[in-house]
Protein backbone atom coordinates (compact mmCIF):
# COMPACT_ATOMS: atom_id res chain seq x y z
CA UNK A 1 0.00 0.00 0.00
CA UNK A 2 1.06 3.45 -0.78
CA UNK A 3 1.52 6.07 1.79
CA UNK A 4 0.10 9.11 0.74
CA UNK A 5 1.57 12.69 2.13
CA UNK A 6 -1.17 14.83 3.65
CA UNK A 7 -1.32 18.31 1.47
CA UNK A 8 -2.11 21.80 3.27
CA UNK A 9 -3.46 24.42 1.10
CA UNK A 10 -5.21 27.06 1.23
CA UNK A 11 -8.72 25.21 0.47
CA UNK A 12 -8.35 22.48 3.11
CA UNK A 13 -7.31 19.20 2.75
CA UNK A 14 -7.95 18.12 -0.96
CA UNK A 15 -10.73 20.39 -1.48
CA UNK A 16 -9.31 20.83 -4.91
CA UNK A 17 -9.75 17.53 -6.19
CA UNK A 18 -12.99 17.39 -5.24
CA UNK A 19 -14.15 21.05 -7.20
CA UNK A 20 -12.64 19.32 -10.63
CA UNK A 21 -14.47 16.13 -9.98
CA UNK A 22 -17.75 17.94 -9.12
CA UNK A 23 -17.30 20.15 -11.82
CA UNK A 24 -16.08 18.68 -14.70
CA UNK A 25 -12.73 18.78 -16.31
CA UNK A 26 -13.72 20.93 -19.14
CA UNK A 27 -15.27 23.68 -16.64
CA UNK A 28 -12.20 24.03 -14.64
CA UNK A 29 -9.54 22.71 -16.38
CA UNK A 30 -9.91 26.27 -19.12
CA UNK A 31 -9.66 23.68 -22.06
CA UNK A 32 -10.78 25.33 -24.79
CA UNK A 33 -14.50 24.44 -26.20
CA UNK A 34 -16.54 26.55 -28.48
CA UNK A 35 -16.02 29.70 -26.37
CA UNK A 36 -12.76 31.48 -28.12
CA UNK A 37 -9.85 31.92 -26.05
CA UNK A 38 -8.43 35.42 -24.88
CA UNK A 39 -4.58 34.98 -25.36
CA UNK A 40 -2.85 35.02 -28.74
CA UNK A 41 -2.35 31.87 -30.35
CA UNK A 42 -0.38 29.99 -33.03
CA UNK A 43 0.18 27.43 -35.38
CA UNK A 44 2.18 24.54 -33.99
CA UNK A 45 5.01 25.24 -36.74
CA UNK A 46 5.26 28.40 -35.15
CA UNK A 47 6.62 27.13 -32.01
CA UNK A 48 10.04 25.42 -29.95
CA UNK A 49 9.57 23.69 -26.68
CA UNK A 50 12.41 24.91 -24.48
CA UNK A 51 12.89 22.96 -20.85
CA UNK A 52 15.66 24.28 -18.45
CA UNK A 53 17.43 22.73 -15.87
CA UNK A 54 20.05 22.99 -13.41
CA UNK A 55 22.13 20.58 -14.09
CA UNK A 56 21.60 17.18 -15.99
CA UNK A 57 23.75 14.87 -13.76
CA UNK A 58 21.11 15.09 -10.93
CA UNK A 59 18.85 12.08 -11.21
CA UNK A 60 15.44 14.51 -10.59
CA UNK A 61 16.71 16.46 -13.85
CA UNK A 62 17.96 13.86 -16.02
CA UNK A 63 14.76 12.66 -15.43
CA UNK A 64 13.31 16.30 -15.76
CA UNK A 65 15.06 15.73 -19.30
CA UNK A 66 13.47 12.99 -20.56
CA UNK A 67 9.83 13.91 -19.66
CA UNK A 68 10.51 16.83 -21.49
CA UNK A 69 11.22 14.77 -24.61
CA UNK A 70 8.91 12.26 -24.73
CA UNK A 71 6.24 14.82 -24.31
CA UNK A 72 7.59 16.24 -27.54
CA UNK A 73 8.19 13.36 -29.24
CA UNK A 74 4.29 12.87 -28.65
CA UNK A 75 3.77 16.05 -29.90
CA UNK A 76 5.84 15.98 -33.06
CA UNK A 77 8.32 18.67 -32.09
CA UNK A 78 11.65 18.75 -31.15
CA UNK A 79 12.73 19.96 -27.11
CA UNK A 80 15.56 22.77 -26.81
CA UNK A 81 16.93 21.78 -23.53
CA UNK A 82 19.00 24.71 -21.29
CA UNK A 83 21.50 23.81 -18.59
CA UNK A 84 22.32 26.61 -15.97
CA UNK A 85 25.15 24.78 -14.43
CA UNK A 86 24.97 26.41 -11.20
CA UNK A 87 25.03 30.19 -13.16
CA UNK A 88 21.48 32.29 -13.70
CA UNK A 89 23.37 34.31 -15.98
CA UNK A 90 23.72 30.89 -18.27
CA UNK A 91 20.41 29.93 -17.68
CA UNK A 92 18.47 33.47 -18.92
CA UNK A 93 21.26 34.09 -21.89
CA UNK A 94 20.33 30.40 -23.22
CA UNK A 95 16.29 31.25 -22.91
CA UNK A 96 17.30 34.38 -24.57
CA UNK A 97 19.19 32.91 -27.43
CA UNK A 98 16.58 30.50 -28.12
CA UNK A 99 13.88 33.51 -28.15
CA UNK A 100 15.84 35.51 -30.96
CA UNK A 101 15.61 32.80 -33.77
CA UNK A 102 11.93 33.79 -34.10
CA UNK A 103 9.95 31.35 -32.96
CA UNK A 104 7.51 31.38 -29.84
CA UNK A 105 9.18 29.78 -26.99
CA UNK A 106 7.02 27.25 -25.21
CA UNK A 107 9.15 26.74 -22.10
CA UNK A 108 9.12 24.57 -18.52
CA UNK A 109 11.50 26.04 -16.32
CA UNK A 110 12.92 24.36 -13.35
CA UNK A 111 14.83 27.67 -12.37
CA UNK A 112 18.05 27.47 -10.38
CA UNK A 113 17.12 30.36 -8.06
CA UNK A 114 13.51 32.12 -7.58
CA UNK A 115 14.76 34.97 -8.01
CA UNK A 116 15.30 33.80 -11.75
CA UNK A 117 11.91 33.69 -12.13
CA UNK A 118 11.36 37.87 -13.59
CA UNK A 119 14.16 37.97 -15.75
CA UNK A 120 12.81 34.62 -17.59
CA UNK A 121 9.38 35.88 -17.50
CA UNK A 122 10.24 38.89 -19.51
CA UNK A 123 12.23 37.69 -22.19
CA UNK A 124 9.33 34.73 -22.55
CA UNK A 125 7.13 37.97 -22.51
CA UNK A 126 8.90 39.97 -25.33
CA UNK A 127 8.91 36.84 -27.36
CA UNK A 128 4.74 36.35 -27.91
CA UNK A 129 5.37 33.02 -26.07
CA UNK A 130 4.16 30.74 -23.21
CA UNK A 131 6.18 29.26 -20.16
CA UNK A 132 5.18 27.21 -17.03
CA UNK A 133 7.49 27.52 -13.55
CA UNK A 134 8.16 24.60 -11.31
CA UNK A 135 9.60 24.97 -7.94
CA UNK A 136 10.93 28.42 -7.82
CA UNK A 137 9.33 31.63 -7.55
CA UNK A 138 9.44 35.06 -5.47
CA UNK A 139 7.08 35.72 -2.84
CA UNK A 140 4.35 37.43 -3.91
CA UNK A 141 4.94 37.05 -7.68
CA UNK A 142 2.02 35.23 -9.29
CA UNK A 143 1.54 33.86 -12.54
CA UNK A 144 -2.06 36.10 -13.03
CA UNK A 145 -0.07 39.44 -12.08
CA UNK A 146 2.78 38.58 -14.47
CA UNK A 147 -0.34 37.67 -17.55
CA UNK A 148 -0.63 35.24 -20.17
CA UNK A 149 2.51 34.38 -20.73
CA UNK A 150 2.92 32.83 -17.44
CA UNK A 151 1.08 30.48 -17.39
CA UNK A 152 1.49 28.67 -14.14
CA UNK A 153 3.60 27.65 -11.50
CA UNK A 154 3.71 24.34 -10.07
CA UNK A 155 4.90 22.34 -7.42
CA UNK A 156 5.18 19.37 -4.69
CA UNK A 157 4.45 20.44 -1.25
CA UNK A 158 8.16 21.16 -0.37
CA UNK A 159 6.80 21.28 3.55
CA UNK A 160 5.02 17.84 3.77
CA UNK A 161 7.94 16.07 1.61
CA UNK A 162 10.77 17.44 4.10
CA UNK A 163 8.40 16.11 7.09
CA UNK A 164 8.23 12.95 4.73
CA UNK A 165 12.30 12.29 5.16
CA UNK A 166 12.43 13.56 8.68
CA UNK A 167 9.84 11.89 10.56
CA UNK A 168 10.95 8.61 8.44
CA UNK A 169 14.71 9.37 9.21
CA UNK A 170 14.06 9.86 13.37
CA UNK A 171 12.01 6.93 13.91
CA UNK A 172 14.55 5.30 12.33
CA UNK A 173 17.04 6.69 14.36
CA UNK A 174 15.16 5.22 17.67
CA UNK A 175 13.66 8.94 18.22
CA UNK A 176 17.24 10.24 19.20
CA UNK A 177 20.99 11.35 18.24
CA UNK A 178 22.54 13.66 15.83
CA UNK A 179 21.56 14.77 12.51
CA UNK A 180 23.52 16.72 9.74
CA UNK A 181 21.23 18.61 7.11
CA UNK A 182 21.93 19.54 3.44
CA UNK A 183 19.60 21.40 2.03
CA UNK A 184 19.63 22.64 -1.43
CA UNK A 185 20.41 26.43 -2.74
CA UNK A 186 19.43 28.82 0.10
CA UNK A 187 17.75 30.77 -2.50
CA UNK A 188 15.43 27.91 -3.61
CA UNK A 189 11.27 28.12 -2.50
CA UNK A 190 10.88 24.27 -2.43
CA UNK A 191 14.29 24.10 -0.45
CA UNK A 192 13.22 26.48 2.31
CA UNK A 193 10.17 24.54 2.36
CA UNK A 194 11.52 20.91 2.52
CA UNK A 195 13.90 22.24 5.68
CA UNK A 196 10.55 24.16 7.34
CA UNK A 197 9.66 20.10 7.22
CA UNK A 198 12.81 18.84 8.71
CA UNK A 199 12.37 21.46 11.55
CA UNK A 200 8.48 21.26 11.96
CA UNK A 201 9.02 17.45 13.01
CA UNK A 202 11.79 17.99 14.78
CA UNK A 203 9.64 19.85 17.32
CA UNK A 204 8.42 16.61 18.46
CA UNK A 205 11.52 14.58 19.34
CA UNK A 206 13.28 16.09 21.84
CA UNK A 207 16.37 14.03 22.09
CA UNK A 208 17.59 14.90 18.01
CA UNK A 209 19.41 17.44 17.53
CA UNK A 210 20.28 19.22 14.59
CA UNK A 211 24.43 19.59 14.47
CA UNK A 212 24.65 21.36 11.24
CA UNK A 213 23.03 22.56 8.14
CA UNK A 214 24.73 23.07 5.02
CA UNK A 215 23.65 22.96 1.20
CA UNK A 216 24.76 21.15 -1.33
CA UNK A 217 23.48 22.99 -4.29
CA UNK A 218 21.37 19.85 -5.34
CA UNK A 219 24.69 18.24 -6.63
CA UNK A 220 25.90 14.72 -5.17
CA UNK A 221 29.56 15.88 -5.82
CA UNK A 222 29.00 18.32 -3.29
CA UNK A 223 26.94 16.66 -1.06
CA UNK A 224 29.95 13.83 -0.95
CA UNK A 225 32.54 16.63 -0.29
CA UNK A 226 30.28 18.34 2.20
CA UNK A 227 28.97 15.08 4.05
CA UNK A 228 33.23 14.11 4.25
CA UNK A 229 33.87 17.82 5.80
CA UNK A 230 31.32 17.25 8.29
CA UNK A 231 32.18 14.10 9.66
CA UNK A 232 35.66 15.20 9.93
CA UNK A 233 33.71 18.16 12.28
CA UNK A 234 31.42 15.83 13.67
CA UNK A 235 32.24 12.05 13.48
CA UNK A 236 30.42 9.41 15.71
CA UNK A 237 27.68 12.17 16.73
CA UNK A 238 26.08 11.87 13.23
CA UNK A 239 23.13 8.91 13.76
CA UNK A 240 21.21 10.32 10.82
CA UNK A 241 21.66 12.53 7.45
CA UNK A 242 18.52 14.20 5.92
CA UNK A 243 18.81 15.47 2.56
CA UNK A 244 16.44 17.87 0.39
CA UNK A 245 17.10 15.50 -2.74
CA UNK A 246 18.10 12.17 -3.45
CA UNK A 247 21.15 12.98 -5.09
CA UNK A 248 22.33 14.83 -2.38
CA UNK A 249 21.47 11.83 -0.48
CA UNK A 250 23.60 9.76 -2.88
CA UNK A 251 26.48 11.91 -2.82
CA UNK A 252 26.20 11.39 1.54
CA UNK A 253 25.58 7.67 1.31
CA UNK A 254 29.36 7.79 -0.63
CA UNK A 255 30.53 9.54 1.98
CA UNK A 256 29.76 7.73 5.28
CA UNK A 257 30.21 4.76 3.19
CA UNK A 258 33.97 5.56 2.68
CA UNK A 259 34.43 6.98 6.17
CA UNK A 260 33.49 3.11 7.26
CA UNK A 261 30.37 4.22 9.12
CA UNK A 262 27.68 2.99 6.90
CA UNK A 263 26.09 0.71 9.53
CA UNK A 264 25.58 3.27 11.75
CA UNK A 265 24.02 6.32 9.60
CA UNK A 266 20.46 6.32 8.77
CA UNK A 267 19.67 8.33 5.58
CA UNK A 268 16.85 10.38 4.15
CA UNK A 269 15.86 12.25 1.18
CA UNK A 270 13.51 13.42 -1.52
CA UNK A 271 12.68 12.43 -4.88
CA UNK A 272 12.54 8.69 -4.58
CA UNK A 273 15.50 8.13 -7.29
CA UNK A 274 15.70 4.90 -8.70
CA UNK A 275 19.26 3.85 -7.28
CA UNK A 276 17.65 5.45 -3.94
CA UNK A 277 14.66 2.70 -4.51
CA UNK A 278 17.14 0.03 -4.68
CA UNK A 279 18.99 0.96 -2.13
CA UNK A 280 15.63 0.45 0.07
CA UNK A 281 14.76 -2.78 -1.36
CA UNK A 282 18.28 -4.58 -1.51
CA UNK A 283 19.17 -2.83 1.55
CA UNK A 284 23.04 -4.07 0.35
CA UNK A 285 24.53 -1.68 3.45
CA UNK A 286 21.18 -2.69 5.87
CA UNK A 287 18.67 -1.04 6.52
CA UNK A 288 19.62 2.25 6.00
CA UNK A 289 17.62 4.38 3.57
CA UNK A 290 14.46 5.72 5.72
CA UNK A 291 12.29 7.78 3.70
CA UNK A 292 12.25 9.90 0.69
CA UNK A 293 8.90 11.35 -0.70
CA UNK A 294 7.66 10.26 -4.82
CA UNK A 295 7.57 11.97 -7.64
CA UNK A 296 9.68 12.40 -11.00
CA UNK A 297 10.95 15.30 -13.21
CA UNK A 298 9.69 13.25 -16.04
CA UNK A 299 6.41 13.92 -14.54
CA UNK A 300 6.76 17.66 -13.71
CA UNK A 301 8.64 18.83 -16.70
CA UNK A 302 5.96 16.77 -19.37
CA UNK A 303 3.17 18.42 -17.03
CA UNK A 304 4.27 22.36 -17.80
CA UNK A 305 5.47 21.66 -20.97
CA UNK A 306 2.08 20.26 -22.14
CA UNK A 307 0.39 23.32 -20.43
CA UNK A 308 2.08 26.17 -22.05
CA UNK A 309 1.44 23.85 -24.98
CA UNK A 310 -1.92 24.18 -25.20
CA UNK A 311 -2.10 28.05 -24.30
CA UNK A 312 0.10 28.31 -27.17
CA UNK A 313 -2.03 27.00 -29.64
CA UNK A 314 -5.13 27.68 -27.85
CA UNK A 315 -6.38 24.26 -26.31
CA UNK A 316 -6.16 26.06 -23.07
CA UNK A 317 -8.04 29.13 -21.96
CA UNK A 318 -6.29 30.84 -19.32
CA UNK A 319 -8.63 33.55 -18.65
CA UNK A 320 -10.59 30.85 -17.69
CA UNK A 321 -8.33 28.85 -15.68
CA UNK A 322 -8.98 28.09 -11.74
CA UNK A 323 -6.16 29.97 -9.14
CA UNK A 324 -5.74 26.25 -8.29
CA UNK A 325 -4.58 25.81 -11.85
CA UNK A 326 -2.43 28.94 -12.29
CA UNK A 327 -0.57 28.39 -8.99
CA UNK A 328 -1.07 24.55 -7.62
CA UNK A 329 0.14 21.68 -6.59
CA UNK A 330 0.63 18.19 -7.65
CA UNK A 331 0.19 14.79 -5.96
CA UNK A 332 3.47 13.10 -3.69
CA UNK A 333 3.78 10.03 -2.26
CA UNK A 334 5.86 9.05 0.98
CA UNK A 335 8.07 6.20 0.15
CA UNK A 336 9.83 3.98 2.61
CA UNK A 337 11.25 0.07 3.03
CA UNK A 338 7.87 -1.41 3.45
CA UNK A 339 6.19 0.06 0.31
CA UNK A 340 9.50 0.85 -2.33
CA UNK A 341 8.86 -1.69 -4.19
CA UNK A 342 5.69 -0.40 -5.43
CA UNK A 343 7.91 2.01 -6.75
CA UNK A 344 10.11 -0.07 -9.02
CA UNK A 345 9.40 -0.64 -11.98
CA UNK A 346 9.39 1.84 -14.69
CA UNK A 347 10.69 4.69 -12.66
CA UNK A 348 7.91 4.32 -10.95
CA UNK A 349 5.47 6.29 -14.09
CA UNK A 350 2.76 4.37 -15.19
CA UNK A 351 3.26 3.53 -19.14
CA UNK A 352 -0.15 5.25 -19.93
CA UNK A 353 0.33 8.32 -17.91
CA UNK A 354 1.38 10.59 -20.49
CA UNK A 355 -0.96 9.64 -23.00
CA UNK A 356 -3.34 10.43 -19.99
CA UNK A 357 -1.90 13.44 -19.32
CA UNK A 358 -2.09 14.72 -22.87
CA UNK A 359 -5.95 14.34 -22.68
CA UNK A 360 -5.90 16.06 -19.31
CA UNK A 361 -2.94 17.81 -17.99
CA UNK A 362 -4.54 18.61 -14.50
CA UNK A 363 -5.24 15.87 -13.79
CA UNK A 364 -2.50 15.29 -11.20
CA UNK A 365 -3.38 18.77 -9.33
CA UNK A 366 -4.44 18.14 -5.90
CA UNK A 367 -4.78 21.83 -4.71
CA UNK A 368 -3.55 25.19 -4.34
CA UNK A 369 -0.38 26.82 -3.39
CA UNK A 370 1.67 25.60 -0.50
CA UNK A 371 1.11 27.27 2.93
CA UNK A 372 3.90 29.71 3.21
CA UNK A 373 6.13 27.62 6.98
CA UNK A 374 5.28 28.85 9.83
CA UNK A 375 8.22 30.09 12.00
């Protein structure tokens, strides 16, 4: 059975997913029907898909990657693809080459900072064309202020998937000893979130304590370096390591591996990786691997593409698109020992679900924007 992650928004537990089944998908979803849309469209010839990405050695954005191109292999055009490598500067200049060879950009973004987010959203702007956010974004900056051409924003409740890894990790950890923390980038939304999870269950075990916190700019390279640092800092006091990202937690597992400590670490992350998967199932170090919460790139990244998609040639409405739909969030799952190998095969992706998604590309939404962490 699969443990599903409670989501808080701002319409109450699900409440979301109930509207679009009591409504009807066409009602909410701003599909386009026989009413004509608002925002300019195009031809499909007209257009290049465009996905961005941090890096494409994490497993979340290789992943990210190759949603992006089946969705366009499904839709008969080719996918641009944009690696930041750890620079915004990279990131925006390759949007903004892409832009000035005269086609309309249809672009998922999976920005390396939030503060990204404006500088991407004008250039799309300028160009006539569509994009779709995941993860990152300012406070206060929403996709219906911006107009059109931001379409949405999504994301996985960053709060409820860090309380995934922690509460898994401590129980784990008998409910007490040290733990080391590696978040992402500090200037990441869905980082800051994961860690307000780490911290929120944290409240309720007295006898863990938290012996440092640094990031590891979602790299497993630097999570191995930084993981090898601390334990020189820290050594027998670590009992557990939770990690905003599996290949953070990858880069860790290396490192207590090689510092001959293995047995005694438990682990945590986010992301539910494959190798991470079968590191929970084959258990080849024990029982080590707690938690980490599911979802896939391939998921998100084919989920915004397909959105701005169908603004761009008119298939979706977005005047008449819910707030829900212009700022939401998508269905997790907590993963851990006794259920990962639901997880297995496949990535984890049902083979239908894109040819599903193409007939509905909400259909994963479970509710509004995440509930900013309480301090």
């Amino acid at each position: 059975m699969q443990t599903k992650l409670k989501l808080t928004t701002k319409r109450g537990l699900f409440g979301t997913a109930a509207a679009l089944a009591a409504t009807g998908f066409f009602a909410l979803s701003g599909m386009a029907s026989a009413e004509a849309v608002s925002q300019q469209t195009y031809d499909k010839s007209d257009l290049i898909l465009v996905t961005t990405v941090i890096n494409a050695t994490n497993p979340y954005m290789a992943s990210w990657i190759e949603g992006s191109k089946a969705l366009g292999e499904k839709l008969g055009l080719p996918v641009e693809i944009v690696q930041s490598n750890g620079s915004s500067q990279t990131e925006l200049a390759g949007i903004q080459a892409l832009a000035a060879k005269g086609k309309k950009i249809v672009l998922v973004t999976n920005p390396l900072a939030a503060s990204d987010v404006p500088a991407i959203a004008n250039t799309v702007k300028q160009n006539g064309g569509y994009m779709v956010v995941w993860w990152n974004m300012p406070p206060n900056y929403e996709p219906k202020d911006v107009g059109d051409n931001f379409v949405a924003f999504g994301t996985y409740n960053g709060v409820t998937a860090g309380e995934c890894g922690a509460k898994g990790l401590i129980e784990a950890m008998g409910g007490k000893g040290g733990i080391i923390a590696l978040p992402g980038v500090l200037d990441s939304t869905v980082s800051q979130e994961r860690y307000a999870g780490l911290l929120n269950v944290m409240k309720n075990y007295p006898d863990v304590k938290l012996l440092d916190t640094q990031p590891a700019n979602w790299d497993q390279a630097i999570a191995l370096k930084t993981t090898q640092q601390l334990i020189a800092k820290y050594g027998d006091q670590i009992d557990g390591v939770w990690t905003a990202d599996d290949g953070m937690l990858l880069g860790a597992y290396e490192a207590v591996k090689k510092a001959d400590m293995i047995g005694d670490v438990k682990f945590s992350g986010e992301g539910a990786y494959p190798p991470v998967i079968d590191l929970m199932v084959n258990q080849p170090d024990g029982d080590v691997v707690a938690a980490s919460s599911f979802h896939r790139g391939y998921k998100a990244a084919a989920t915004g593409l397909l959105i701005a998609y169908k603004a761009a040639i008119g298939e979706i409405n977005i005047s008449a698109m819910s707030a829900d739909q212009r700022h939401g969030q998508y269905g997790i799952d907590c993963v851990t020992p006794e259920n990962a190998a639901n997880f297995q095969a496949n990535g984890g992706i049902d083979p239908a679900w894109l040819d599903k998604l193409i007939a509905d590309p909400f259909m994963d939404l479970v509710g509004g924007a995440v509930e900013a962490p309480k301090s």
